[in-house]
C-alpha atoms as a PDB file:
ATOM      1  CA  UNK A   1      11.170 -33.312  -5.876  1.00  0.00           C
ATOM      2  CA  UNK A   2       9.983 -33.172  -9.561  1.00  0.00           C
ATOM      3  CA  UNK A   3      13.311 -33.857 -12.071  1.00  0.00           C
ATOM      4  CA  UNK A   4      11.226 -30.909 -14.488  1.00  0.00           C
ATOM      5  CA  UNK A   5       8.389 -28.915 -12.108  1.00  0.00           C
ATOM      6  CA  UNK A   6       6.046 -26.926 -13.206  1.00  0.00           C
ATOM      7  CA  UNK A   7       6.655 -23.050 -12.995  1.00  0.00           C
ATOM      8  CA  UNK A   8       4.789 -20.449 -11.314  1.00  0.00           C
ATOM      9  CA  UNK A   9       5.480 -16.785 -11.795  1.00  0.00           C
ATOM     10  CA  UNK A  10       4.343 -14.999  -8.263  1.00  0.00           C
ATOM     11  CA  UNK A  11       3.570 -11.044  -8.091  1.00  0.00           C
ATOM     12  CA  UNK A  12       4.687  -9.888  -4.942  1.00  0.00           C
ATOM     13  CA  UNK A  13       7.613  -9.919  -3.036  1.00  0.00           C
ATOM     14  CA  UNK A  14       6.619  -9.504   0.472  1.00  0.00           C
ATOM     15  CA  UNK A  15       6.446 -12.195   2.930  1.00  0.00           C
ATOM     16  CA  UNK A  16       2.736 -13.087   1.860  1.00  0.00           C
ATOM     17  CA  UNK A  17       4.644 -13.427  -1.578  1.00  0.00           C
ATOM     18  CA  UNK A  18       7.301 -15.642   0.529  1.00  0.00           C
ATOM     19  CA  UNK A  19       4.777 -18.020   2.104  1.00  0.00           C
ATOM     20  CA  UNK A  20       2.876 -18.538  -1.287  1.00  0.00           C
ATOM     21  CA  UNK A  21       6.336 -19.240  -2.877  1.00  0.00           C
ATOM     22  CA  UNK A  22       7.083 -21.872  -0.028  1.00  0.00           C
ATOM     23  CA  UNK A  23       3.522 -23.508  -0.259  1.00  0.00           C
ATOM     24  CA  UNK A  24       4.505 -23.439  -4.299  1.00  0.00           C
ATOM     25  CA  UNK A  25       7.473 -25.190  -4.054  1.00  0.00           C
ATOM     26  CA  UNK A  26       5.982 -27.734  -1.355  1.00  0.00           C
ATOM     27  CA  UNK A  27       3.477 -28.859  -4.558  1.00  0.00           C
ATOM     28  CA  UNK A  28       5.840 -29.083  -6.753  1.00  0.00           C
ATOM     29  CA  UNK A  29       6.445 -25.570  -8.980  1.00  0.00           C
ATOM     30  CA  UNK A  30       9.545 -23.956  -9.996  1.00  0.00           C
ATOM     31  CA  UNK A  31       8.937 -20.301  -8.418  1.00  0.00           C
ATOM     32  CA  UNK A  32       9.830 -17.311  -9.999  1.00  0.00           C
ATOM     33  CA  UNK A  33       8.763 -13.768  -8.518  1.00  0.00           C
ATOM     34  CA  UNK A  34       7.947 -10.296 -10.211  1.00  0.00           C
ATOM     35  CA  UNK A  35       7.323  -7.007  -8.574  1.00  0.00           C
ATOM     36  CA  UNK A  36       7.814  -3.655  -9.911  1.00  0.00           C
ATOM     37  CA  UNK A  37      11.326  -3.044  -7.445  1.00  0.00           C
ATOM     38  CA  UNK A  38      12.987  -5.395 -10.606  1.00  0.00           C
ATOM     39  CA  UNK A  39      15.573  -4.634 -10.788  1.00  0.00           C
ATOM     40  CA  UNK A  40      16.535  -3.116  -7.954  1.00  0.00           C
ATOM     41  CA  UNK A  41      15.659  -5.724  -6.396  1.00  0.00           C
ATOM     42  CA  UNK A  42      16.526  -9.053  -7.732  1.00  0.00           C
ATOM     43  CA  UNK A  43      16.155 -12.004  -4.944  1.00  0.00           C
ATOM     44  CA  UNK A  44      13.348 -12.649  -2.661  1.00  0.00           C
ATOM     45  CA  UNK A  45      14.600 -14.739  -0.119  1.00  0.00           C
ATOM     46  CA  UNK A  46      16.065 -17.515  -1.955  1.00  0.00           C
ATOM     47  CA  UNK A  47      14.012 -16.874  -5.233  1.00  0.00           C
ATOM     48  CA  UNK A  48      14.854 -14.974  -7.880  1.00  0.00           C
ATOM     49  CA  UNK A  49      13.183 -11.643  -9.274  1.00  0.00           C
ATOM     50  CA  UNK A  50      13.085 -11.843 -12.881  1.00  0.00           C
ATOM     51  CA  UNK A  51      10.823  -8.895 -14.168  1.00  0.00           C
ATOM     52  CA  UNK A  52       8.522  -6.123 -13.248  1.00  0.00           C
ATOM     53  CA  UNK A  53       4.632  -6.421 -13.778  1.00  0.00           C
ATOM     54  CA  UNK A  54       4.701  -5.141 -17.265  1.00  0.00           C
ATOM     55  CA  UNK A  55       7.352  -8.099 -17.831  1.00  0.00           C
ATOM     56  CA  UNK A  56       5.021 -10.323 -15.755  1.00  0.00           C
ATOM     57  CA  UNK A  57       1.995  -9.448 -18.789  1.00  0.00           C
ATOM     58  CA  UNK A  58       4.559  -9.847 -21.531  1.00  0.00           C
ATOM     59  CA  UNK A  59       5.282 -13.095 -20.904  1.00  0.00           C
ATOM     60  CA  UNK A  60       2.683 -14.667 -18.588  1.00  0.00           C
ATOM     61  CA  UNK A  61       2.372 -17.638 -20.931  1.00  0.00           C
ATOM     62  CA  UNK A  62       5.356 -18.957 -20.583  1.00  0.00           C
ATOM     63  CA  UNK A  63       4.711 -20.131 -17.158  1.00  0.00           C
ATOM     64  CA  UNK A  64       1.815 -22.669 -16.316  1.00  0.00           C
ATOM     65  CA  UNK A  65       0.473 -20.472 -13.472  1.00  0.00           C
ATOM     66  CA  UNK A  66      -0.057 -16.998 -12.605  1.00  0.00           C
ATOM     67  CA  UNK A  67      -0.174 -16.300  -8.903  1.00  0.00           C
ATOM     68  CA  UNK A  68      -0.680 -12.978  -7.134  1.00  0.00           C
ATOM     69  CA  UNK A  69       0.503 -12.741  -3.696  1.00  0.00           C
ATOM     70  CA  UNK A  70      -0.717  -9.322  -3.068  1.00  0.00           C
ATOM     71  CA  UNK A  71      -2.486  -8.690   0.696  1.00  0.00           C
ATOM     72  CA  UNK A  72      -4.513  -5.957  -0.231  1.00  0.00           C
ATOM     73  CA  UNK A  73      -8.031  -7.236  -0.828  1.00  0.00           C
ATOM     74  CA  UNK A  74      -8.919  -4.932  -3.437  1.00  0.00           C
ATOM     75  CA  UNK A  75      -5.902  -4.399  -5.421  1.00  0.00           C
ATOM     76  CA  UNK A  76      -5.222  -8.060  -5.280  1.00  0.00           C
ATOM     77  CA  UNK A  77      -8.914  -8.672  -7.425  1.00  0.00           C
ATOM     78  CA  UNK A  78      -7.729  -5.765  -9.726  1.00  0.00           C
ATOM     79  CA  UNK A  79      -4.421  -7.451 -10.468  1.00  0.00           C
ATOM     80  CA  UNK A  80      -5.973 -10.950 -10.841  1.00  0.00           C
ATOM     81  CA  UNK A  81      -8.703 -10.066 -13.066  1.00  0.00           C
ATOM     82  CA  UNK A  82      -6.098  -8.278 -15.445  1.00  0.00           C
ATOM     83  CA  UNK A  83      -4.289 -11.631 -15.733  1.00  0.00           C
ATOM     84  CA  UNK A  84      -7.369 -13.679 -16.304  1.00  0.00           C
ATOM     85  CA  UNK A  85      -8.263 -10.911 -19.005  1.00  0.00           C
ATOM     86  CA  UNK A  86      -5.338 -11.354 -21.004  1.00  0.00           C
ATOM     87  CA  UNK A  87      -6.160 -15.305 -20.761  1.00  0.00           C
ATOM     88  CA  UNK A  88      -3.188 -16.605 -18.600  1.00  0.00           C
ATOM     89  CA  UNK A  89      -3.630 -19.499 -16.273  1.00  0.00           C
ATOM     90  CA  UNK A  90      -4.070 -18.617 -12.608  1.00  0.00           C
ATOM     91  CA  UNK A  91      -4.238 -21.373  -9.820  1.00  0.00           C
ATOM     92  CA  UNK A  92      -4.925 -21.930  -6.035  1.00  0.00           C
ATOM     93  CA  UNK A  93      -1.995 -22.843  -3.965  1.00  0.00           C
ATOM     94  CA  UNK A  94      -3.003 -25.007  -0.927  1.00  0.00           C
ATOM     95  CA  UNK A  95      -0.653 -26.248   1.473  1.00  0.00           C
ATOM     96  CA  UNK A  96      -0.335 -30.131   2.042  1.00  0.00           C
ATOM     97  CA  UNK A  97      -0.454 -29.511   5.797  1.00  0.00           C
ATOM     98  CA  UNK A  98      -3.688 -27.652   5.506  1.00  0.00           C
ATOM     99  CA  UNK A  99      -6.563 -30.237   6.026  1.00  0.00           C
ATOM    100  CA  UNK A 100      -9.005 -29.514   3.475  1.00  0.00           C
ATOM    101  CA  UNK A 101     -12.838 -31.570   3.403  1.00  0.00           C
ATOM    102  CA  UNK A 102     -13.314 -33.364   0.007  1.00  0.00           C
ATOM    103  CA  UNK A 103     -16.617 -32.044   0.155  1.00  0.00           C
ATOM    104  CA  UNK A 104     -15.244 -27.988   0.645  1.00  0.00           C
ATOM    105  CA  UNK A 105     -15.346 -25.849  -1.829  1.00  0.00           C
ATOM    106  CA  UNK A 106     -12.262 -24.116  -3.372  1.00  0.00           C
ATOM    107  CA  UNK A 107     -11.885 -21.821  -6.080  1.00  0.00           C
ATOM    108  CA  UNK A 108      -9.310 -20.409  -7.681  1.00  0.00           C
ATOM    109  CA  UNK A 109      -6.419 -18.237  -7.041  1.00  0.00           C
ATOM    110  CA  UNK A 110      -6.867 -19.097  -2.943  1.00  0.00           C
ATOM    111  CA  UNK A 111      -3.682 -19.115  -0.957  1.00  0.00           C
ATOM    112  CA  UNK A 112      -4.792 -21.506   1.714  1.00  0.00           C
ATOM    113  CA  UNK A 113      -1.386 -21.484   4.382  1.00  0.00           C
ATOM    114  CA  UNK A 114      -0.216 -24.240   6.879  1.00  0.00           C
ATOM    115  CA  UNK A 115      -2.900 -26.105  10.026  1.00  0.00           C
ATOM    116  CA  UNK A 116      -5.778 -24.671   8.298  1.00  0.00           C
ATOM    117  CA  UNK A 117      -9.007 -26.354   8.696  1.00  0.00           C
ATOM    118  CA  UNK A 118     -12.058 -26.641   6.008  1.00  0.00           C
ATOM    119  CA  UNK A 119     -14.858 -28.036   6.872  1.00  0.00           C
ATOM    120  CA  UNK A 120     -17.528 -29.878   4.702  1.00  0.00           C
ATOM    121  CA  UNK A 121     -19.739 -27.997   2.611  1.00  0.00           C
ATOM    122  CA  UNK A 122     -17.547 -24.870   3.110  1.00  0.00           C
ATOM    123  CA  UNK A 123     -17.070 -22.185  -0.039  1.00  0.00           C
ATOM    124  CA  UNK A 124     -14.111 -20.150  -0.296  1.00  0.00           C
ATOM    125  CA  UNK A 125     -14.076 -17.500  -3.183  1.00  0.00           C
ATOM    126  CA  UNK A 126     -12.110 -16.715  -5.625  1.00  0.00           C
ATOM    127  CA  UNK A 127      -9.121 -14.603  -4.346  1.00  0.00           C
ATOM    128  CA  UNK A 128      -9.095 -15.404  -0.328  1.00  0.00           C
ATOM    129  CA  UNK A 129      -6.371 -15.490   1.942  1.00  0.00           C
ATOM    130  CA  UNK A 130      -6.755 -18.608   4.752  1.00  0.00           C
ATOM    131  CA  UNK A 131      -4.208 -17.914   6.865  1.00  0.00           C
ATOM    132  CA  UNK A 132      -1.966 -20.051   9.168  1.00  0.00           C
ATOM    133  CA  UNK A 133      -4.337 -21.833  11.521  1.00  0.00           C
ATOM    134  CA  UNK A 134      -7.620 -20.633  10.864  1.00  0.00           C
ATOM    135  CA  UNK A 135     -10.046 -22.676  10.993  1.00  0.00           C
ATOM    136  CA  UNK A 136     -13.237 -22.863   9.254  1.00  0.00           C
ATOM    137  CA  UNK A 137     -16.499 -24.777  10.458  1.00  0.00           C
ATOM    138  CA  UNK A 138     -19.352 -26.554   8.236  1.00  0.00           C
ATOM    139  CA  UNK A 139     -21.437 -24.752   5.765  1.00  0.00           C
ATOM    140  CA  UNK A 140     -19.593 -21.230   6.074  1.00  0.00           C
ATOM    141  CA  UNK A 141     -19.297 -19.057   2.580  1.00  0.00           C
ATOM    142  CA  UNK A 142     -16.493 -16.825   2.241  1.00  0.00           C
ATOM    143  CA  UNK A 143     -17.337 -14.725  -0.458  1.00  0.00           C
ATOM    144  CA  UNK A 144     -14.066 -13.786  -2.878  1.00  0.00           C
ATOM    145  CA  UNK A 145     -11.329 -11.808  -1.824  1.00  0.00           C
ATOM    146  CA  UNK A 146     -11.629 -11.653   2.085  1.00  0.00           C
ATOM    147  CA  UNK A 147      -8.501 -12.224   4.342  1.00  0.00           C
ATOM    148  CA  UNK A 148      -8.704 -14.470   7.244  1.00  0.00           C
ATOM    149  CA  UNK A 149      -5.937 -14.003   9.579  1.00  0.00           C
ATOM    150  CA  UNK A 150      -3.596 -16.687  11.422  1.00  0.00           C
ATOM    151  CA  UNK A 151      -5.450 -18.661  14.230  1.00  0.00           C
ATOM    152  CA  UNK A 152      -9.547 -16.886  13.662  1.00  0.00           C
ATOM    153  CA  UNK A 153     -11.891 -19.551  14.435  1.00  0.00           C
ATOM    154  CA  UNK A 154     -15.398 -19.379  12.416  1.00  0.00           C
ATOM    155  CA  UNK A 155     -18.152 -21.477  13.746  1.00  0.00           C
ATOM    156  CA  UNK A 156     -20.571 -23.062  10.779  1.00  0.00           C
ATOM    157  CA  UNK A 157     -23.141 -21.525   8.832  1.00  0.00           C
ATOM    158  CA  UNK A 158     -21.237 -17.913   8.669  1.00  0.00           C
ATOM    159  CA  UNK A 159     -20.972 -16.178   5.682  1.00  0.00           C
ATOM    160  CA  UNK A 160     -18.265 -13.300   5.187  1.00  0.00           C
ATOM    161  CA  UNK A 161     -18.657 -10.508   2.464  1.00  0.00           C
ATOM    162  CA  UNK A 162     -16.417 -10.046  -0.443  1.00  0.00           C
ATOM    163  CA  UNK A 163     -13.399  -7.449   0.415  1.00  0.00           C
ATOM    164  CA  UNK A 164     -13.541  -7.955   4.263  1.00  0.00           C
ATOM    165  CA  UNK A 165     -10.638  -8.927   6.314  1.00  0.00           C
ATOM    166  CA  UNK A 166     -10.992 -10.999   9.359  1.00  0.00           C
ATOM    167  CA  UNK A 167      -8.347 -10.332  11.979  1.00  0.00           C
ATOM    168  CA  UNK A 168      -5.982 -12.392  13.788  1.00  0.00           C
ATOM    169  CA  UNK A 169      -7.145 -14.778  16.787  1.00  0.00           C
ATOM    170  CA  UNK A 170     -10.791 -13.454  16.380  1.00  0.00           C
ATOM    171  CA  UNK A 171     -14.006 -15.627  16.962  1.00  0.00           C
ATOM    172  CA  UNK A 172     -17.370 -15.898  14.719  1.00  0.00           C
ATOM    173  CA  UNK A 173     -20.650 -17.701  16.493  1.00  0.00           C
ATOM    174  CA  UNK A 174     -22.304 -19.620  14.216  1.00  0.00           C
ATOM    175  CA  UNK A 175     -25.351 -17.981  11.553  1.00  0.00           C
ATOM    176  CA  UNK A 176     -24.069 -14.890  11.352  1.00  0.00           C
ATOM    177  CA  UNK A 177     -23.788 -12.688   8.633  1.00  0.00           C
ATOM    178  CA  UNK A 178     -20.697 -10.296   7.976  1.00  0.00           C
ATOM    179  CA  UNK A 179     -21.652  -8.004   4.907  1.00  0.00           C
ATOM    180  CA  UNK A 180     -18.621  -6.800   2.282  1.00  0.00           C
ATOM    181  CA  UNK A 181     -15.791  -4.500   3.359  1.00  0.00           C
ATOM    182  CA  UNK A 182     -15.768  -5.442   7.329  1.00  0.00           C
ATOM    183  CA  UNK A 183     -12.745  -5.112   8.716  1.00  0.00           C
ATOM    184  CA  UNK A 184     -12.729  -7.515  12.258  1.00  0.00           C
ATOM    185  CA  UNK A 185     -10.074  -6.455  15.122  1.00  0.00           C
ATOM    186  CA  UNK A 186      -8.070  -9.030  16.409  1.00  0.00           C
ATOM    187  CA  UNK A 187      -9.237 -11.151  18.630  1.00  0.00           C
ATOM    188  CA  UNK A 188     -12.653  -9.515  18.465  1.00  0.00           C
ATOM    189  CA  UNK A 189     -15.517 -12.235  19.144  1.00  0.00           C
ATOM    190  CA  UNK A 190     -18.215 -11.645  16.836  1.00  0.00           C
ATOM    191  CA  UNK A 191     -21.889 -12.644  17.931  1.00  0.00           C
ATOM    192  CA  UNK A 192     -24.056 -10.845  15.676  1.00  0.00           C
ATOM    193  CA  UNK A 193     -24.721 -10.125  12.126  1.00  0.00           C
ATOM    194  CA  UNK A 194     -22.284  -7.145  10.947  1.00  0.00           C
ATOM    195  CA  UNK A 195     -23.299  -4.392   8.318  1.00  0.00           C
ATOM    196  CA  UNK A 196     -21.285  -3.196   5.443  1.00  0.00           C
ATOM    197  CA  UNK A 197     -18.050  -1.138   5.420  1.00  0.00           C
ATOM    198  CA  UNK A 198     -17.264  -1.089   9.363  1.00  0.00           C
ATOM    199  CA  UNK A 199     -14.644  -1.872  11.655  1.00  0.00           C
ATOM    200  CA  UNK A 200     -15.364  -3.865  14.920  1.00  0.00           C
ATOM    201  CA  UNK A 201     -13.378  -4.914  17.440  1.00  0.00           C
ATOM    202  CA  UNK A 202     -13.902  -6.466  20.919  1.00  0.00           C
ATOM    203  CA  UNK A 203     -15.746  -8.949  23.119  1.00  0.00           C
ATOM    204  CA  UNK A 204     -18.325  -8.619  21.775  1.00  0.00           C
ATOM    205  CA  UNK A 205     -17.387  -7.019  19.073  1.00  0.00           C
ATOM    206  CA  UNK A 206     -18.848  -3.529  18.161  1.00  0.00           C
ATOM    207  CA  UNK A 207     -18.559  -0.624  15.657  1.00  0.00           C
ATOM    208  CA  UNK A 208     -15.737   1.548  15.769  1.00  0.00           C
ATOM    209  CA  UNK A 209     -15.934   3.219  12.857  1.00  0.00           C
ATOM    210  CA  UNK A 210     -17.848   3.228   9.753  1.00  0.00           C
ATOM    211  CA  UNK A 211     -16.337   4.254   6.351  1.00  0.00           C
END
């Protein structure tokens, strides 16, 4: 343990706020949460809530990262991008038990959670989720803010749109192409190129519904 760690305020108390807090501690920070139940609600597991969001913009400098642990693809970019504009430091948190190729790609403000595997030459966007045990083959782009569940496996050379969230246990072939706004069942297995804004689900995976 660091005698003086850094600090990180986190937005988001759920447990996708809990695991980010863990993988925080684990390199290092001094967590401290905000969420707009403050102050109803004042401990988050074993961390302390210290302010709402408006608290959280008030006095984001203080802390030497800005992290926002919010599942919701859309809202989390919205959040994010209101932190960046008022010129607070945001950062990636990447577990040490994640194995991660020198050669990958990682940008910031990814949450990338425990047994995860990164290939080389694989891109992850700004804003992802890489959830426990996914793994992720060469050459693959995830384009920013998309969700990949616990234990999907993505064969190399796939690229997934911005927005779309990849569900748990679910397979991509390799060279495919999933578009922005997908949502993929679980466990689906995915063998061809997916358009914009639809669900899938199955073996193989098909359309279910189209926004």
């Amino acid at each position: 343990m660091l005698t003086h760690p850094n600090t990180i305020a986190i937005l988001g108390i759920d447990d996708h706020g809990k695991v980010a807090a863990e993988i925080a501690e684990q390199n290092g920070y001094q967590v401290f949460f905000f969420d707009n139940q403050y102050p109803q609600v004042k401990q988050c597991g074993h961390w302390d809530v210290v302010g709402n969001e408006d608290d959280l913009k008030a006095h984001g400098s203080s802390y030497d990262a800005i992290f926002v642990a919010l599942s919701h693809n859309k809202i989390r970019k919205q959040k994010l991008s209101e932190f960046k504009s008022l010129g607070f430091r945001t950062t990636a948190l990447i577990s040490p038990y994640a194995i991660i190729s020198e050669y990958a790609e990682i940008n910031d403000a990814v949450l990338i959670v425990a047994n995860s595997t990164i290939n080389y030459g694989v891109k992850v966007g700004e804003g992802c989720i890489i959830n426990t045990g996914a793994t992720i083959d060469h050459g693959c782009v995830i384009d920013p803010y998309v969700h990949v569940s616990p234990g999907v496996n993505i064969a190399a050379e796939v690229r997934i749109g911005e927005f779309s969230w990849v569900g748990i246990g679910s397979t991509l072939t390799h060279h495919i192409k999933i578009s922005h706004t997908v949502i993929v069942g679980a466990g689906a297995v995915v063998l061809n190129d997916i358009p914009a804004e639809v669900t899938v689900v199955g073996c193989p995976a098909h359309i279910v519904r189209r926004k």
